[in-house]
PDB file of N, CA and C in Angstrom:
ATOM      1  N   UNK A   1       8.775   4.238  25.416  1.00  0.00           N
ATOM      2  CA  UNK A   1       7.399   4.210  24.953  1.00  0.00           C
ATOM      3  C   UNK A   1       6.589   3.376  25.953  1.00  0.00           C
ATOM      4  N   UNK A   2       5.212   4.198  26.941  1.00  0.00           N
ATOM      5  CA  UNK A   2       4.564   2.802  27.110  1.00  0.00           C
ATOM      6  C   UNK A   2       4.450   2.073  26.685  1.00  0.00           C
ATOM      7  N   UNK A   3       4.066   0.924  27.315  1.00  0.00           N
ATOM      8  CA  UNK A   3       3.342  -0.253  27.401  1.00  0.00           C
ATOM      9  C   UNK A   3       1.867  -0.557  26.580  1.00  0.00           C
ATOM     10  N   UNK A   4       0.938   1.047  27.047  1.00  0.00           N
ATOM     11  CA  UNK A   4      -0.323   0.644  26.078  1.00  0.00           C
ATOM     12  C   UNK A   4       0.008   1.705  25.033  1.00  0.00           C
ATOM     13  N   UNK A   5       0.739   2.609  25.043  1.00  0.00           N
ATOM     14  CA  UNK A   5       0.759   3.211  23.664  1.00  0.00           C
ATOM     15  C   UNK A   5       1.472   2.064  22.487  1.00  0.00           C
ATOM     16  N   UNK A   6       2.258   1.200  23.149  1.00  0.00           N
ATOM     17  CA  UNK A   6       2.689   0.224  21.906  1.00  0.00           C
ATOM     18  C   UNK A   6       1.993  -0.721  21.532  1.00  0.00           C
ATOM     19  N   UNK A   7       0.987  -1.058  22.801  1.00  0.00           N
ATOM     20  CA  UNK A   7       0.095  -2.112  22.112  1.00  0.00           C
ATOM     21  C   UNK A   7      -0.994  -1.371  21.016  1.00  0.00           C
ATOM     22  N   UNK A   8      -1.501   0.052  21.482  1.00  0.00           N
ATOM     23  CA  UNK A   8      -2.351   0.501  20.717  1.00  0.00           C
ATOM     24  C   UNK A   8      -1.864   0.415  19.092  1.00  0.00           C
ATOM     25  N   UNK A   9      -0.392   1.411  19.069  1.00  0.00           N
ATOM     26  CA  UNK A   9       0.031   1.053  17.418  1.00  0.00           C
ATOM     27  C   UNK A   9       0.114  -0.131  16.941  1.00  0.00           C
ATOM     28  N   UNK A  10       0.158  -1.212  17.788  1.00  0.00           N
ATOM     29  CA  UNK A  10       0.535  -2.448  16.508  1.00  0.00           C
ATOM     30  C   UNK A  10      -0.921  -2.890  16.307  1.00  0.00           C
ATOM     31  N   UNK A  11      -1.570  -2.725  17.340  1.00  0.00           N
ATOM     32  CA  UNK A  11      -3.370  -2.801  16.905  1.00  0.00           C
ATOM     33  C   UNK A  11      -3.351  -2.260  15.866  1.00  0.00           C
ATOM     34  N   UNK A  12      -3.821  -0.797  16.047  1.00  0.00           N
ATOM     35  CA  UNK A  12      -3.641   0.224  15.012  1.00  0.00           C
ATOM     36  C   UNK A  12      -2.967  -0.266  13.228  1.00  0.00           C
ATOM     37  N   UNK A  13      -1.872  -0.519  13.450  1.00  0.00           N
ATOM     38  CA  UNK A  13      -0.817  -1.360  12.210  1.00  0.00           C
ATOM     39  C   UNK A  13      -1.753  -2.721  11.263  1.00  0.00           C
ATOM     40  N   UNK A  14      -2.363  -3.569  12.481  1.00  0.00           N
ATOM     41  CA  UNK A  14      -2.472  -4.485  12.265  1.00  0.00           C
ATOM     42  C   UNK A  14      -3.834  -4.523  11.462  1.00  0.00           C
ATOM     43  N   UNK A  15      -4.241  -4.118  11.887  1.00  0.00           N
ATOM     44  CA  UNK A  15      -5.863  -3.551  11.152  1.00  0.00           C
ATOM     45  C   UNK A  15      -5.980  -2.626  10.004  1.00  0.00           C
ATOM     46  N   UNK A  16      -4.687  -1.618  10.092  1.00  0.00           N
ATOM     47  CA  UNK A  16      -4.591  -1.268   8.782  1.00  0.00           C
ATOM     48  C   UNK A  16      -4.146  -2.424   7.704  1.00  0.00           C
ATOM     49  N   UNK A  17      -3.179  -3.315   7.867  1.00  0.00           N
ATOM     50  CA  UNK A  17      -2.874  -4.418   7.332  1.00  0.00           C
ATOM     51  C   UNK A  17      -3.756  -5.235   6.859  1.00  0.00           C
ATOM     52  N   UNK A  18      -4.985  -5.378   7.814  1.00  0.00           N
ATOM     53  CA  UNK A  18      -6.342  -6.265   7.527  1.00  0.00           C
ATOM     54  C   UNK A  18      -6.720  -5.608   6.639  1.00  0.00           C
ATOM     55  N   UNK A  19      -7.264  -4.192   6.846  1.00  0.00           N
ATOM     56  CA  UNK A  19      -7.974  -3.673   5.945  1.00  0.00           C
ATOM     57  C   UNK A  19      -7.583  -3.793   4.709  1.00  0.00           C
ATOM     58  N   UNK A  20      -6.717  -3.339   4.334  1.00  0.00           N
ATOM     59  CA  UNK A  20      -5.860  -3.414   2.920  1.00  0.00           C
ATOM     60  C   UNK A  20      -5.760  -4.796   2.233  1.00  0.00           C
ATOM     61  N   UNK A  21      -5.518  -5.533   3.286  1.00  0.00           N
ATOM     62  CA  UNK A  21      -5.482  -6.796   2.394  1.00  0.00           C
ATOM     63  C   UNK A  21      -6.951  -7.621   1.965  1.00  0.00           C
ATOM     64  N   UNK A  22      -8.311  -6.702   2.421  1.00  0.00           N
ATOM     65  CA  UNK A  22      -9.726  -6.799   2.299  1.00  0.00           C
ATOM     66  C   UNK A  22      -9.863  -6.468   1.175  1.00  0.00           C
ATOM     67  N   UNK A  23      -9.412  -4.962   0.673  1.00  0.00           N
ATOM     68  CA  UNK A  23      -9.808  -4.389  -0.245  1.00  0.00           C
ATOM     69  C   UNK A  23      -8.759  -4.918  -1.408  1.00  0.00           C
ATOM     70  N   UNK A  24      -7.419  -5.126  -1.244  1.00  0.00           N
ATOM     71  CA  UNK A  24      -7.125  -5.553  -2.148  1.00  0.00           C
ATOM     72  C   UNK A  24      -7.854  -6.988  -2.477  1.00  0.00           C
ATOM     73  N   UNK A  25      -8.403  -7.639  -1.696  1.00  0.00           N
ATOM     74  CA  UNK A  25      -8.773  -9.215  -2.441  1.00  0.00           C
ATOM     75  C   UNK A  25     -10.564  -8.758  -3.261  1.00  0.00           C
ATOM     76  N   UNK A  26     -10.812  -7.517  -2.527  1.00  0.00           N
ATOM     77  CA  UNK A  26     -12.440  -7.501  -2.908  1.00  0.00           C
ATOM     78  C   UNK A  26     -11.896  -6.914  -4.798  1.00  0.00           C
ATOM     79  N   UNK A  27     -10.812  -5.611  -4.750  1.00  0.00           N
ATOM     80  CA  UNK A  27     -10.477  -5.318  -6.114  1.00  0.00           C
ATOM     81  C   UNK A  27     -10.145  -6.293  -7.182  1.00  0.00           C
ATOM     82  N   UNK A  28      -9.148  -7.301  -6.572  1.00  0.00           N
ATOM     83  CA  UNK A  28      -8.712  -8.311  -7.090  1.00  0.00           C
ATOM     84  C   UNK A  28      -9.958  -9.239  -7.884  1.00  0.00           C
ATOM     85  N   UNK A  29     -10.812  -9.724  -6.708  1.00  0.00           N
ATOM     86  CA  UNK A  29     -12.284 -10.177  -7.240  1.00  0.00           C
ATOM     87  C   UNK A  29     -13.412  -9.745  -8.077  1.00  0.00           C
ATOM     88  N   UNK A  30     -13.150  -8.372  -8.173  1.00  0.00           N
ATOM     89  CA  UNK A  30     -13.908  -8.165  -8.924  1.00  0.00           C
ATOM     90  C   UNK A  30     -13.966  -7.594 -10.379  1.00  0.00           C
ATOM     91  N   UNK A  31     -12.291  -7.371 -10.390  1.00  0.00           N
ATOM     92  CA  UNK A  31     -12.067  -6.979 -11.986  1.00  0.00           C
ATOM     93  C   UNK A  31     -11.348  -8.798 -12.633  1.00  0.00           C
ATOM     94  N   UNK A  32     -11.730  -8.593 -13.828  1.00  0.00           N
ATOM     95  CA  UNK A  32     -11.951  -9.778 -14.696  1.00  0.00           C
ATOM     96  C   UNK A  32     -10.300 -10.014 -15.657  1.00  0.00           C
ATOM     97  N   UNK A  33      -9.532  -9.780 -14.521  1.00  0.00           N
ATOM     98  CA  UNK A  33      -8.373  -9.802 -15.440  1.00  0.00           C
ATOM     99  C   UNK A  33      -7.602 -11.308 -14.736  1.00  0.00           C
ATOM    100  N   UNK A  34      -6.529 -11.712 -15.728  1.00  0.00           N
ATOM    101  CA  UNK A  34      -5.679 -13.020 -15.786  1.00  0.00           C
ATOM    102  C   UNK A  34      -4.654 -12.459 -14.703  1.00  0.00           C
ATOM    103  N   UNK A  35      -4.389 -13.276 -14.383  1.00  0.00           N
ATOM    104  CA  UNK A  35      -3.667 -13.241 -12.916  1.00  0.00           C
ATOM    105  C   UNK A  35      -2.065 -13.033 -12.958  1.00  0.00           C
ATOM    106  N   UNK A  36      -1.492 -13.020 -14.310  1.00  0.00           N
ATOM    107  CA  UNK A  36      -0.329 -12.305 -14.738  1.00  0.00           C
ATOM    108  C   UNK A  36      -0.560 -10.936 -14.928  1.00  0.00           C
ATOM    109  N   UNK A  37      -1.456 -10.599 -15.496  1.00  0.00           N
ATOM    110  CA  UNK A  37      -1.470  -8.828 -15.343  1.00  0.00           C
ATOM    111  C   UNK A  37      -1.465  -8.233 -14.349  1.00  0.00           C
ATOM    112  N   UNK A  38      -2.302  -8.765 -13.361  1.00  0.00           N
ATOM    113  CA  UNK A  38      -2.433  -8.272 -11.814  1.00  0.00           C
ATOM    114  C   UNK A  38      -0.922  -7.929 -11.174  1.00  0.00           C
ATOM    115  N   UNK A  39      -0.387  -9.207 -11.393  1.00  0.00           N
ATOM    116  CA  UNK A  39       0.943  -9.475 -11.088  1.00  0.00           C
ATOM    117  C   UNK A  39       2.110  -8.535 -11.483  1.00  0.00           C
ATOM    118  N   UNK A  40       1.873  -8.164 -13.067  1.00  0.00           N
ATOM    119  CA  UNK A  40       2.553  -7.177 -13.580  1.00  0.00           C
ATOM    120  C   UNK A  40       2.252  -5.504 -12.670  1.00  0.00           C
ATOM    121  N   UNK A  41       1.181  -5.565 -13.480  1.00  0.00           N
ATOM    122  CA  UNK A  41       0.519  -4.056 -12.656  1.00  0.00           C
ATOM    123  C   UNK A  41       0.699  -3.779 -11.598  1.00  0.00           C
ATOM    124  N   UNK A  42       0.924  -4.379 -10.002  1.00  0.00           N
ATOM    125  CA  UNK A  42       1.352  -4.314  -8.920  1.00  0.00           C
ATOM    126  C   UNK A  42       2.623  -3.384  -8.846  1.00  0.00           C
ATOM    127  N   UNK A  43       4.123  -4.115  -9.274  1.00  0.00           N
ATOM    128  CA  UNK A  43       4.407  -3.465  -9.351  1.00  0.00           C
ATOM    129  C   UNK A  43       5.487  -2.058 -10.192  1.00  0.00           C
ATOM    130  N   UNK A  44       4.658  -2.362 -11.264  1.00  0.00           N
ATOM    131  CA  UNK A  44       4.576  -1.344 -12.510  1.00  0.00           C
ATOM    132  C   UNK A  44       3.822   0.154 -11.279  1.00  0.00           C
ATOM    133  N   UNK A  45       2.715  -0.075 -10.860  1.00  0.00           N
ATOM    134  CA  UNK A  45       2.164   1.146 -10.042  1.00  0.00           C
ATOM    135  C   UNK A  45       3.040   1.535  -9.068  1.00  0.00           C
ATOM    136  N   UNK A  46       3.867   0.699  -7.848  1.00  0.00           N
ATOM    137  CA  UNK A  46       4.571   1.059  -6.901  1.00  0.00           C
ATOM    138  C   UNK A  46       5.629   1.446  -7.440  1.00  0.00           C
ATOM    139  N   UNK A  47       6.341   1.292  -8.298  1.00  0.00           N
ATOM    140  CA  UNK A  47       7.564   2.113  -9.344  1.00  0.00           C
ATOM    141  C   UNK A  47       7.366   3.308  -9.443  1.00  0.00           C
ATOM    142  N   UNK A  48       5.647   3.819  -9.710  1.00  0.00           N
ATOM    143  CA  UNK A  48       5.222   4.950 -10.312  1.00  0.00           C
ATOM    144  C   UNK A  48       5.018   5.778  -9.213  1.00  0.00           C
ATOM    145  N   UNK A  49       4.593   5.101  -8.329  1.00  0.00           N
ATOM    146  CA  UNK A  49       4.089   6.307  -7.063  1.00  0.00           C
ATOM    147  C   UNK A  49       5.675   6.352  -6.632  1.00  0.00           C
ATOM    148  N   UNK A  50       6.424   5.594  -6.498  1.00  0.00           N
ATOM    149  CA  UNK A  50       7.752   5.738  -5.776  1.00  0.00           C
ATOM    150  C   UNK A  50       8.628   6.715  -6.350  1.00  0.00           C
ATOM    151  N   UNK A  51       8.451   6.657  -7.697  1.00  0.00           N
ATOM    152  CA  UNK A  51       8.958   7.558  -8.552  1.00  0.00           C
ATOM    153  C   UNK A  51       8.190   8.939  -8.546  1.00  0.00           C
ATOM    154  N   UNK A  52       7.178   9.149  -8.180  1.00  0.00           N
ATOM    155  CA  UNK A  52       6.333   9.867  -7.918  1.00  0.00           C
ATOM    156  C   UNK A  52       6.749  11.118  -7.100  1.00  0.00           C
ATOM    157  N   UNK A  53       6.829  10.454  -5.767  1.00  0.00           N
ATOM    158  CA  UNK A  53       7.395  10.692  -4.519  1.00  0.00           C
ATOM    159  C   UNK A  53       8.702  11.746  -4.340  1.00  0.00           C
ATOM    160  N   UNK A  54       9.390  10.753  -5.324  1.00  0.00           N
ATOM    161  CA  UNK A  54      10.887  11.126  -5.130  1.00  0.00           C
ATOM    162  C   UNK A  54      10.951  12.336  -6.201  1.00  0.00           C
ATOM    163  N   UNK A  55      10.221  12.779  -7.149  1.00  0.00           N
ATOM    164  CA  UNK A  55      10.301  13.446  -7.682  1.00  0.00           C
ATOM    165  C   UNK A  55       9.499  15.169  -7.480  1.00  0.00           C
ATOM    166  N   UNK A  56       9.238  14.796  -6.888  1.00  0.00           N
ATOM    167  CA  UNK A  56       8.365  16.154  -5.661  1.00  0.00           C
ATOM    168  C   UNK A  56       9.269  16.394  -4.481  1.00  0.00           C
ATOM    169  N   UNK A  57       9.497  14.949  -4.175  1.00  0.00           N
ATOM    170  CA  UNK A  57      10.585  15.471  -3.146  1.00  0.00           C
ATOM    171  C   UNK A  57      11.997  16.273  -3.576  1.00  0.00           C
ATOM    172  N   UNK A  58      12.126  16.087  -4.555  1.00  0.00           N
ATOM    173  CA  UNK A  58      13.063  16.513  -5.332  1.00  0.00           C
ATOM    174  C   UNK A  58      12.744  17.751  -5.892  1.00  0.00           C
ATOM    175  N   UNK A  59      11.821  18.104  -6.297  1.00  0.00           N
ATOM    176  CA  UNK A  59      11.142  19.799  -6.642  1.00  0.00           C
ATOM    177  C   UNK A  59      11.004  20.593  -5.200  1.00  0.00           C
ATOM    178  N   UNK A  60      10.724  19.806  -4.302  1.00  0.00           N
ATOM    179  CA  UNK A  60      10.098  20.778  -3.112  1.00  0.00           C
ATOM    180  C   UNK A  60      11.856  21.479  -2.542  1.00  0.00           C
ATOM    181  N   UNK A  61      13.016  20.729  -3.396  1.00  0.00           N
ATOM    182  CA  UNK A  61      13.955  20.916  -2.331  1.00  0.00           C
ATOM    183  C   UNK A  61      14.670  22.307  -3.037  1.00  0.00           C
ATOM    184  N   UNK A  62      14.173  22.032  -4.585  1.00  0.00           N
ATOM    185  CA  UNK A  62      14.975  23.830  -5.212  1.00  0.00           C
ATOM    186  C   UNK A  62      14.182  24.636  -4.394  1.00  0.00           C
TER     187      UNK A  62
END
């Protein structure tokens, strides 16, 4: 792999990283919930999409 194609992806990476962690603090800020639910809900949702995932992946394969 070049040299600037690797610097470009971890740019690339790294800024997606920023971004996300923007929007998660702006979501975070602005809904009015206790900071154990947040906590819960996190990842109660990544269970769901993961499970999600795997279960399409799993239909697409009959």
């Amino acid at each position: 792999m070049p040299v600037t194609r690797f610097i470009f992806t971890l740019i690339a990476v790294l800024f997606a990283a920023a971004i996300t962690l923007w929007l998660g603090a702006l979501v975070a800020a602005s809904v009015q919930m206790p900071g154990l639910t947040l906590m819960v809900m996190v990842p109660i949702a990544l269970t769901a999409f993961l499970g999600l995932r795997v279960a399409l992946r799993h239909n697409r394969r009959d």
